[in-house]
C-alpha atoms as a PDB file:
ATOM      1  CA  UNK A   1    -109.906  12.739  24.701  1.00  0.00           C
ATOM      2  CA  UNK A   2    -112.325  15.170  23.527  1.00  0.00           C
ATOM      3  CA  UNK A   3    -115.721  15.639  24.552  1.00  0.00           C
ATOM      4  CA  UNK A   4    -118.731  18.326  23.789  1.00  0.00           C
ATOM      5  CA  UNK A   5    -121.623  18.698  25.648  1.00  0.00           C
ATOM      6  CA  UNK A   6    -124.582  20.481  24.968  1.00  0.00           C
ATOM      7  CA  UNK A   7    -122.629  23.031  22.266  1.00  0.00           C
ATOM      8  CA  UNK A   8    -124.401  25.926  21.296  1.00  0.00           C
ATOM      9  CA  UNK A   9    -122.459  28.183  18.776  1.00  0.00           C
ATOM     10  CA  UNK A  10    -122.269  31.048  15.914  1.00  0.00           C
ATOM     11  CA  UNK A  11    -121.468  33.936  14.866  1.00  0.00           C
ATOM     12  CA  UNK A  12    -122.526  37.798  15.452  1.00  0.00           C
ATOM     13  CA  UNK A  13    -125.159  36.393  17.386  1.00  0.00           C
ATOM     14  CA  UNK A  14    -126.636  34.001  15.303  1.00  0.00           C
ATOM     15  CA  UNK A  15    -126.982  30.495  16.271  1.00  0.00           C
ATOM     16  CA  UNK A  16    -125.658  28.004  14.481  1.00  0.00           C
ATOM     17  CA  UNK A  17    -125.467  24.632  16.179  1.00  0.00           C
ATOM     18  CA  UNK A  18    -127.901  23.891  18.646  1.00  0.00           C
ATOM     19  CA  UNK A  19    -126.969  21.646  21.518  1.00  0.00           C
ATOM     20  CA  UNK A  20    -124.014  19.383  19.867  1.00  0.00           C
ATOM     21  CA  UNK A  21    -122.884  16.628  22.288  1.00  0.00           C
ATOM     22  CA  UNK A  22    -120.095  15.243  20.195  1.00  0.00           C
ATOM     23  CA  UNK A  23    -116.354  13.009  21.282  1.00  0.00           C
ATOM     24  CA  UNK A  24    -113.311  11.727  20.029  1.00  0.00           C
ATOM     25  CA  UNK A  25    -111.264   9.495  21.433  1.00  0.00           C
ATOM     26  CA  UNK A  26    -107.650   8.558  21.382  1.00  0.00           C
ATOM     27  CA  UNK A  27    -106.147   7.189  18.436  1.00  0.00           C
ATOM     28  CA  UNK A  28    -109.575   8.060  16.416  1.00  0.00           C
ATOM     29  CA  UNK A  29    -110.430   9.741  13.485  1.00  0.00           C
ATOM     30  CA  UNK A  30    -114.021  10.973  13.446  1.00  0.00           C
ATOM     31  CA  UNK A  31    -115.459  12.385  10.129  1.00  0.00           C
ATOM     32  CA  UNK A  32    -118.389  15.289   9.709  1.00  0.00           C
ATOM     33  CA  UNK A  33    -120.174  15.141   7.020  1.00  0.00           C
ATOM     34  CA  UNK A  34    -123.392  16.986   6.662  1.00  0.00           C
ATOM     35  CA  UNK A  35    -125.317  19.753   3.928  1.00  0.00           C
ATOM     36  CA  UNK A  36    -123.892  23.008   3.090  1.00  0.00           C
ATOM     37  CA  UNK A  37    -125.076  25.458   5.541  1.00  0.00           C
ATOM     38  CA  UNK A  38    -125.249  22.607   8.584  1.00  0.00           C
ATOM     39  CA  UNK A  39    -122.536  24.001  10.761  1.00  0.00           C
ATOM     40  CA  UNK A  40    -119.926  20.904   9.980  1.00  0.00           C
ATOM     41  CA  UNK A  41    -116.990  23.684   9.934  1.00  0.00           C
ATOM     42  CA  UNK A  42    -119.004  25.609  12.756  1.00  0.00           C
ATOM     43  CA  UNK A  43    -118.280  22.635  15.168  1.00  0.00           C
ATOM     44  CA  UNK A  44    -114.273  22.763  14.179  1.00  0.00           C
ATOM     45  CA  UNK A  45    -114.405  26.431  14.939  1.00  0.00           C
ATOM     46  CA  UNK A  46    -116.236  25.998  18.507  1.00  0.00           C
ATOM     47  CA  UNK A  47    -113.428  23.818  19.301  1.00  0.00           C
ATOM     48  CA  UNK A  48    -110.372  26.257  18.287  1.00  0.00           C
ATOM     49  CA  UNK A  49    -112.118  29.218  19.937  1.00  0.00           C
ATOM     50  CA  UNK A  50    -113.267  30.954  16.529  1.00  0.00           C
ATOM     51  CA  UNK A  51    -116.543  31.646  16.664  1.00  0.00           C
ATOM     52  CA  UNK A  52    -119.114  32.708  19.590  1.00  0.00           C
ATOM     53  CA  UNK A  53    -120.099  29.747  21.849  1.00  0.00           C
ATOM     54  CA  UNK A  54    -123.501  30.225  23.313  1.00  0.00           C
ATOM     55  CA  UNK A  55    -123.719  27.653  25.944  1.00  0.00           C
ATOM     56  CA  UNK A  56    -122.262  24.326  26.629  1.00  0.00           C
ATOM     57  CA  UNK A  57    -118.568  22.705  27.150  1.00  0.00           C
ATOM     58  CA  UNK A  58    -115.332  21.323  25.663  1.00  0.00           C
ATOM     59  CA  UNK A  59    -113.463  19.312  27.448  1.00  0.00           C
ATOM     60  CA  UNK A  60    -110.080  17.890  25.908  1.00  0.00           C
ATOM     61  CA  UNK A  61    -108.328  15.757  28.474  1.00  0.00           C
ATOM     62  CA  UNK A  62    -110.313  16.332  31.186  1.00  0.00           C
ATOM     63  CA  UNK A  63    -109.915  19.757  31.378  1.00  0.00           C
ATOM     64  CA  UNK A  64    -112.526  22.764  30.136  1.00  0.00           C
ATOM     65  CA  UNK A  65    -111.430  24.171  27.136  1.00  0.00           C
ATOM     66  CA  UNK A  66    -114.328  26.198  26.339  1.00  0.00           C
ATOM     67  CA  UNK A  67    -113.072  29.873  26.715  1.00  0.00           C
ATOM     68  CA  UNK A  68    -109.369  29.255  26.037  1.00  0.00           C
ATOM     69  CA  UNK A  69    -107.850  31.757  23.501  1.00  0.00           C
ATOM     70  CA  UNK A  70    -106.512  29.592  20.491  1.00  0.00           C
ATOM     71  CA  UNK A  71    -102.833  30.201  21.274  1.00  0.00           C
ATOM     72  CA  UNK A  72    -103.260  28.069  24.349  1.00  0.00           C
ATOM     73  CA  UNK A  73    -105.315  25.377  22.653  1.00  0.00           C
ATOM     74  CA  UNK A  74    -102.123  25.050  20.419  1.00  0.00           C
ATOM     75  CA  UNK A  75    -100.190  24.610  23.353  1.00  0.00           C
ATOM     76  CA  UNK A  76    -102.521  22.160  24.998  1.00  0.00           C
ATOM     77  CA  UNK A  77    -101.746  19.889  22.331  1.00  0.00           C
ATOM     78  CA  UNK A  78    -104.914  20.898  19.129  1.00  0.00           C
ATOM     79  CA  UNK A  79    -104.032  22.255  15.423  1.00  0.00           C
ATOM     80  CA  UNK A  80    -106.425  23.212  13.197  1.00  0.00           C
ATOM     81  CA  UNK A  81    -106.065  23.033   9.161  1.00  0.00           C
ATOM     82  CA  UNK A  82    -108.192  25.291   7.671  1.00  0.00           C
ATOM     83  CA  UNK A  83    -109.814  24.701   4.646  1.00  0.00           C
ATOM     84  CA  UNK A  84    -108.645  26.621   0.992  1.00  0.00           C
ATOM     85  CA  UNK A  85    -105.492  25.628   1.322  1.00  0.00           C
ATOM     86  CA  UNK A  86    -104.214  28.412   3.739  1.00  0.00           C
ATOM     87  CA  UNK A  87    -100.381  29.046   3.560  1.00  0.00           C
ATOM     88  CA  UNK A  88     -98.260  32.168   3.135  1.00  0.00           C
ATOM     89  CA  UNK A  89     -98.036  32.596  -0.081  1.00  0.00           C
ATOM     90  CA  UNK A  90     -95.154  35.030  -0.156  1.00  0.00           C
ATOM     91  CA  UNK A  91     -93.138  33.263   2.184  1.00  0.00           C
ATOM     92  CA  UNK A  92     -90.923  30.478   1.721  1.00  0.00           C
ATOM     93  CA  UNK A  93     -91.830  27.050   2.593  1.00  0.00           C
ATOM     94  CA  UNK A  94     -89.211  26.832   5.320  1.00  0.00           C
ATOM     95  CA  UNK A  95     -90.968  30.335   6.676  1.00  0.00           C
ATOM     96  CA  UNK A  96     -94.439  28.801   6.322  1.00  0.00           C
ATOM     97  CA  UNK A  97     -93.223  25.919   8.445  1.00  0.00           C
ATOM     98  CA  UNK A  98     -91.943  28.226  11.033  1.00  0.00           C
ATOM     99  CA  UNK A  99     -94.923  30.605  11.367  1.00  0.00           C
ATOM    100  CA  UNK A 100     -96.445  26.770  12.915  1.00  0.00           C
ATOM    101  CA  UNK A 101     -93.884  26.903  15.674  1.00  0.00           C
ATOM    102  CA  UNK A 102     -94.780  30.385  16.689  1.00  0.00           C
ATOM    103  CA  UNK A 103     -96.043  29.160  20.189  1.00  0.00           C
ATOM    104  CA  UNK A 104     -93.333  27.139  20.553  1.00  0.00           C
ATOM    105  CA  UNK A 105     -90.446  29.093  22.886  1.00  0.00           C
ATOM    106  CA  UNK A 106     -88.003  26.038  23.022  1.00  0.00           C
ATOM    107  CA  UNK A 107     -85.684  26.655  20.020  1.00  0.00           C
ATOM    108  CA  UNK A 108     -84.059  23.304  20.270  1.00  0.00           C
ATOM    109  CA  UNK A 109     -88.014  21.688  20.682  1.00  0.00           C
ATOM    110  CA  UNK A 110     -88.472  23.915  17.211  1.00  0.00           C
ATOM    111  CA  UNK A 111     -85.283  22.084  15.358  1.00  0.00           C
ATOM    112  CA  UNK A 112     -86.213  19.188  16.498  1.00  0.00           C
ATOM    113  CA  UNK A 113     -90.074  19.298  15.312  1.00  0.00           C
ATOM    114  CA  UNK A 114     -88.916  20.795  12.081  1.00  0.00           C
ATOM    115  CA  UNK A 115     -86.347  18.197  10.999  1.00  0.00           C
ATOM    116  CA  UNK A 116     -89.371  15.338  12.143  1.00  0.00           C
ATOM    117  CA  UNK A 117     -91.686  17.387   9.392  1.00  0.00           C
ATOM    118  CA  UNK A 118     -89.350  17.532   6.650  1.00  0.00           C
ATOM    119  CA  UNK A 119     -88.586  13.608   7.323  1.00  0.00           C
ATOM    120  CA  UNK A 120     -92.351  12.845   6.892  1.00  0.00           C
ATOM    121  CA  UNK A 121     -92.922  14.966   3.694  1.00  0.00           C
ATOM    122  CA  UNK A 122     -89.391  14.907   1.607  1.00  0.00           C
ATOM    123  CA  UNK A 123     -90.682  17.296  -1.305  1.00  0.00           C
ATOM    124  CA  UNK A 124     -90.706  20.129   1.162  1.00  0.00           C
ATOM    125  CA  UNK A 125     -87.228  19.925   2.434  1.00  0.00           C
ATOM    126  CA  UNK A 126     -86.125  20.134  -1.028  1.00  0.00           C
ATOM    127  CA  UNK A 127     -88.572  22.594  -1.705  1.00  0.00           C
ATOM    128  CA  UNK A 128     -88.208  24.674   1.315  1.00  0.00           C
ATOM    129  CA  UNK A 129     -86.572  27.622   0.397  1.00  0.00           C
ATOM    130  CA  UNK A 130     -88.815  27.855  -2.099  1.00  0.00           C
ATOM    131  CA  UNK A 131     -92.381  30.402  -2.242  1.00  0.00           C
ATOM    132  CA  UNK A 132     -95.239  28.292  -1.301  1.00  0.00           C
ATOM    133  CA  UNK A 133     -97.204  29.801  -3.876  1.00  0.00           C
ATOM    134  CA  UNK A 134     -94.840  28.074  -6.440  1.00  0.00           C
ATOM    135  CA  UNK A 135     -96.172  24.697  -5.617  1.00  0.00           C
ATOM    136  CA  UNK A 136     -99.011  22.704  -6.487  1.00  0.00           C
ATOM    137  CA  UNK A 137    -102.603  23.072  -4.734  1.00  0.00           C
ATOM    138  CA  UNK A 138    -102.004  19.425  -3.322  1.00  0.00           C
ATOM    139  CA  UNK A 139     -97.883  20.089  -2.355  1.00  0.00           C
ATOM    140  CA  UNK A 140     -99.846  23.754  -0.764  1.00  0.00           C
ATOM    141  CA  UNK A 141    -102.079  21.512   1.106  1.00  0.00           C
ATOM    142  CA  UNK A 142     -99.752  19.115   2.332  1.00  0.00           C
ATOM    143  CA  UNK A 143     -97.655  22.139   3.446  1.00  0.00           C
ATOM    144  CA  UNK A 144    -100.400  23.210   5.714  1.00  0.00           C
ATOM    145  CA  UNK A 145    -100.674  19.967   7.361  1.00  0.00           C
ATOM    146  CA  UNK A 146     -96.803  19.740   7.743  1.00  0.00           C
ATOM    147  CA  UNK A 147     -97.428  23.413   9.453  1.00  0.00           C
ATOM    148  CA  UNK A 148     -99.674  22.482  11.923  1.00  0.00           C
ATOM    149  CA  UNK A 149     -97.305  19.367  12.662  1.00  0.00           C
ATOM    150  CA  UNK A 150     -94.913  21.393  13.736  1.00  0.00           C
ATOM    151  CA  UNK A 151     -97.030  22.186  16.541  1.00  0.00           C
ATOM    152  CA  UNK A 152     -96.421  18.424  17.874  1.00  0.00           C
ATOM    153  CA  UNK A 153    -100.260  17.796  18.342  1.00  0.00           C
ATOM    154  CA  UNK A 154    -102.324  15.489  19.970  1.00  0.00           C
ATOM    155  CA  UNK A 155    -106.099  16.428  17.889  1.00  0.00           C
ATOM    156  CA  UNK A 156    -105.662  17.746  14.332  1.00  0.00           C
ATOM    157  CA  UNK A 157    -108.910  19.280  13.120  1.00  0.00           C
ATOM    158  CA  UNK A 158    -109.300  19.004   9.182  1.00  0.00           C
ATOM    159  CA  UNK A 159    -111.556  21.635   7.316  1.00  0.00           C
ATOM    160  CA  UNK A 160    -112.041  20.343   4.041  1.00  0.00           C
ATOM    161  CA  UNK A 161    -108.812  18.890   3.045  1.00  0.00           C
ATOM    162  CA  UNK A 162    -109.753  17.810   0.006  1.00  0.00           C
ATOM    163  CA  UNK A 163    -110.974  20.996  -1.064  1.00  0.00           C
ATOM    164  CA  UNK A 164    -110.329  21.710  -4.881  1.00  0.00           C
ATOM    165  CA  UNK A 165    -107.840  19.222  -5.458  1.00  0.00           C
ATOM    166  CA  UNK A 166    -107.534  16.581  -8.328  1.00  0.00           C
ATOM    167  CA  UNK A 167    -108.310  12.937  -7.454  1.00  0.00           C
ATOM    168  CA  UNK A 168    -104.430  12.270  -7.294  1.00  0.00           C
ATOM    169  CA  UNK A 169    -103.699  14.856  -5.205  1.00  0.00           C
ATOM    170  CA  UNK A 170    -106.698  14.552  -2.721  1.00  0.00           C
ATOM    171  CA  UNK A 171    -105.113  10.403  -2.607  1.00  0.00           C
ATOM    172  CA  UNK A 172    -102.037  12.230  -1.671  1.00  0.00           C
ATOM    173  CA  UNK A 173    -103.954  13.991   1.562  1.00  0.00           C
ATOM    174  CA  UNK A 174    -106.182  11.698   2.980  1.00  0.00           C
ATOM    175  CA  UNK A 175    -103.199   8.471   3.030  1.00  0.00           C
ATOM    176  CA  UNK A 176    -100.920  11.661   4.665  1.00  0.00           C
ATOM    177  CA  UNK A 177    -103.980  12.095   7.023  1.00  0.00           C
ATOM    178  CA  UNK A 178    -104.468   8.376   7.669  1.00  0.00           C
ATOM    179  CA  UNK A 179    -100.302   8.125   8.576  1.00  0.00           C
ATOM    180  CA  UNK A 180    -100.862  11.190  10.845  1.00  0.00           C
ATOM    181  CA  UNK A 181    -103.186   9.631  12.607  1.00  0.00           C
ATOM    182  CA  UNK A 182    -101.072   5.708  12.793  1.00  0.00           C
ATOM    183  CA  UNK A 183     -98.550   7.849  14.648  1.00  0.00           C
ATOM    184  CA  UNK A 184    -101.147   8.216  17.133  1.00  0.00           C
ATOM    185  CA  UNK A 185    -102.632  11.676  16.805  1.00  0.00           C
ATOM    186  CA  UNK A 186    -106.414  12.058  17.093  1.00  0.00           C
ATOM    187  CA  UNK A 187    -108.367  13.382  14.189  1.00  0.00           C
ATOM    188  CA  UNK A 188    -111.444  15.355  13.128  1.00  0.00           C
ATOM    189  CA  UNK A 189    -112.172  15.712   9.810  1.00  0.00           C
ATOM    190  CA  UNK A 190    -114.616  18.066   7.922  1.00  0.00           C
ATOM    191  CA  UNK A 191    -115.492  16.710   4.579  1.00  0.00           C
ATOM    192  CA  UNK A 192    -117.673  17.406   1.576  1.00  0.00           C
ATOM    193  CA  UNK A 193    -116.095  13.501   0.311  1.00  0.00           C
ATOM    194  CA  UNK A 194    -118.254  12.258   2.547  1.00  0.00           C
ATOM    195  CA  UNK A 195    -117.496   8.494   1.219  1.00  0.00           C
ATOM    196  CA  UNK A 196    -113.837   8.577   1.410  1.00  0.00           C
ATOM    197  CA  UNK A 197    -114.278  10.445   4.504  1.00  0.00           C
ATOM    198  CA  UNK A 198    -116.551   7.652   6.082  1.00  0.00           C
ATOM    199  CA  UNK A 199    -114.010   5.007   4.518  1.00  0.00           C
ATOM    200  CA  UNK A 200    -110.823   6.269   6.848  1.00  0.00           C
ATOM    201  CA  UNK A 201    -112.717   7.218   9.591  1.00  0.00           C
ATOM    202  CA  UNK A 202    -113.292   4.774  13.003  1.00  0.00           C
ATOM    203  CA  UNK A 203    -116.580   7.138  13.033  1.00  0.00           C
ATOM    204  CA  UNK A 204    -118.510   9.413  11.500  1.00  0.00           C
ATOM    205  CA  UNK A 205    -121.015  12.077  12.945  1.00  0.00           C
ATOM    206  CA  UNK A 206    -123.724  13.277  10.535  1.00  0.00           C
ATOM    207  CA  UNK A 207    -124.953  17.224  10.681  1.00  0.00           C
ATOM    208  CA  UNK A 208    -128.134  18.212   9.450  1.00  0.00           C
ATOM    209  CA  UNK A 209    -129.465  21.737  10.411  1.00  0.00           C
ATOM    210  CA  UNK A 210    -126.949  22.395  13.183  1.00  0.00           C
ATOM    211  CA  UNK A 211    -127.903  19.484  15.153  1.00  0.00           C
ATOM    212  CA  UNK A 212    -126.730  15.468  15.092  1.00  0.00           C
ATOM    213  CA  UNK A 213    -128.795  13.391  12.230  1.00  0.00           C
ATOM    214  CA  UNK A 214    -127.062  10.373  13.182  1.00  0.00           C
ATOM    215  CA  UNK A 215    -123.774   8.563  14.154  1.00  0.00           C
ATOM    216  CA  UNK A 216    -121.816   5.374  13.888  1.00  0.00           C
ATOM    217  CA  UNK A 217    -119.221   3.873  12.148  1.00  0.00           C
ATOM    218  CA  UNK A 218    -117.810   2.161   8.452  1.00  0.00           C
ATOM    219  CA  UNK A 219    -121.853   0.867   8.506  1.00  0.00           C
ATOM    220  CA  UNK A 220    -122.885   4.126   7.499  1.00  0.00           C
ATOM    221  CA  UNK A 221    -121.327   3.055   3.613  1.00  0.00           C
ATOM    222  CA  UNK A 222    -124.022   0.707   3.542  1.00  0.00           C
ATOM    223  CA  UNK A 223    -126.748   2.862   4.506  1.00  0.00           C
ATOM    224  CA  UNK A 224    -129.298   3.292   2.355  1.00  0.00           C
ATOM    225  CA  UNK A 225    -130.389   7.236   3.115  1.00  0.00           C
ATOM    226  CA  UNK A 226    -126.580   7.840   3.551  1.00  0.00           C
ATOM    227  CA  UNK A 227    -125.731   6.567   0.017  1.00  0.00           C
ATOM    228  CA  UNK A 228    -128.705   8.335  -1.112  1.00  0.00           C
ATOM    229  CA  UNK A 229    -127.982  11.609   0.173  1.00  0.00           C
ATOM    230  CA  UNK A 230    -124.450  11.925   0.211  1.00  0.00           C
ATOM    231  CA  UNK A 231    -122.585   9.529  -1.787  1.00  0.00           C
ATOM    232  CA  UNK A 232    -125.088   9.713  -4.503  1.00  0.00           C
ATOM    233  CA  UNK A 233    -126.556   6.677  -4.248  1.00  0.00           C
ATOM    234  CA  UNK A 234    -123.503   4.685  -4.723  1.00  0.00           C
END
């Protein structure tokens, strides 16, 4: 479904990754997990278009995606859900849920995607004429998912999901992410819970220094520098 080649990418000239080759396929989620600093959120932001890419190519469905402006990426079927919990806080959550649709010039296609979110997350249809910064950093970051399903994707990119939430509500996220992903859309996740993040992935890619350390699949929970490194020796 998705495939990198040879990705190099930063920002304001600076390098940052240095010759990622890097796939998803259908139906798969794929977790990053790396060190601060090793360009894990880097490689989500090659893919949307939002930082400088050097050299290389993205191909999603067969077709180069490399130098496609992120409004079009949207449209050919890839959301991205950035990390902190991004939603407007001033607007309701009805509001934030539309601001997802923006690309989408199909008003009936826009009812219909909206009334299929509010099914899958109940709180925010009774919430949604509500502010989103009324509700809770986990009902925030479930909003921002339910956003970027508006967008009827096929890949869902995931920067740090679990970012600042308590144990209950990062539960909340990753089974939401896990159902997302039953209904048959592919997922990337960026994750500094690298354990749970290995635990729902089909596959895990590990960064270290802007270049692959290592890949492979629910094995790596077992692995003894792994669990050393990043699960604390667990």
């Amino acid at each position: 479904m998705l495939k990198i080649s040879k990705l190099h990418s930063g920002y304001n000239g600076n390098e940052i990754l240095h010759g990622i080759d890097f796939e998803v396929r259908p139906n798969e989620i794929v977790a990053i997990i790396g060190p601060n600093g090793s360009g894990k959120s880097t490689l989500l932001k090659s893919i949307f278009n939002l930082c400088e890419v050097h050299s290389g190519k993205i191909m999603f469905k067969d077709k180069d995606i490399t130098k496609l402006p992120t409004h079009d990426l949207i449209e050919e079927g890839i959301s991205f859900v950035p990390q902190g919990r991004q939603v407007f806080s001033d607007l309701s959550v009805r509001e934030n849920l539309e601001m997802g649709a923006y690309t989408i010039a199909d008003k009936e296609v826009v009812k219909r995607n909206m009334a299929e979110v509010l099914k899958k997350f109940p709180f925010l249809k009774e919430k949604q004429n509500d502010y989103a910064f009324s509700l809770s950093g986990g009902q925030q970051q479930l909003l921002a998912i339910a956003r970027a399903l508006i967008q009827d994707p096929e890949l869902i990119l995931f920067d740090e999901p679990s970012l600042g939430l308590s144990p209950k509500a990062m539960k909340e996220v990753f089974e939401k992410i896990q159902e997302i992903n039953k209904e048959g859309i592919s997922v990337i996740i960026v994750e500094q819970n690298a354990k749970q993040a290995v635990k729902i992935a089909n596959r895990t890619y590990v960064l270290e220094q802007g270049r692959i350390a290592l890949e492979g699949g629910k094995h790596l929970l077992h692995d003894k520098k792994v669990k050393n490194i990043y699960f604390g020796g667990e």
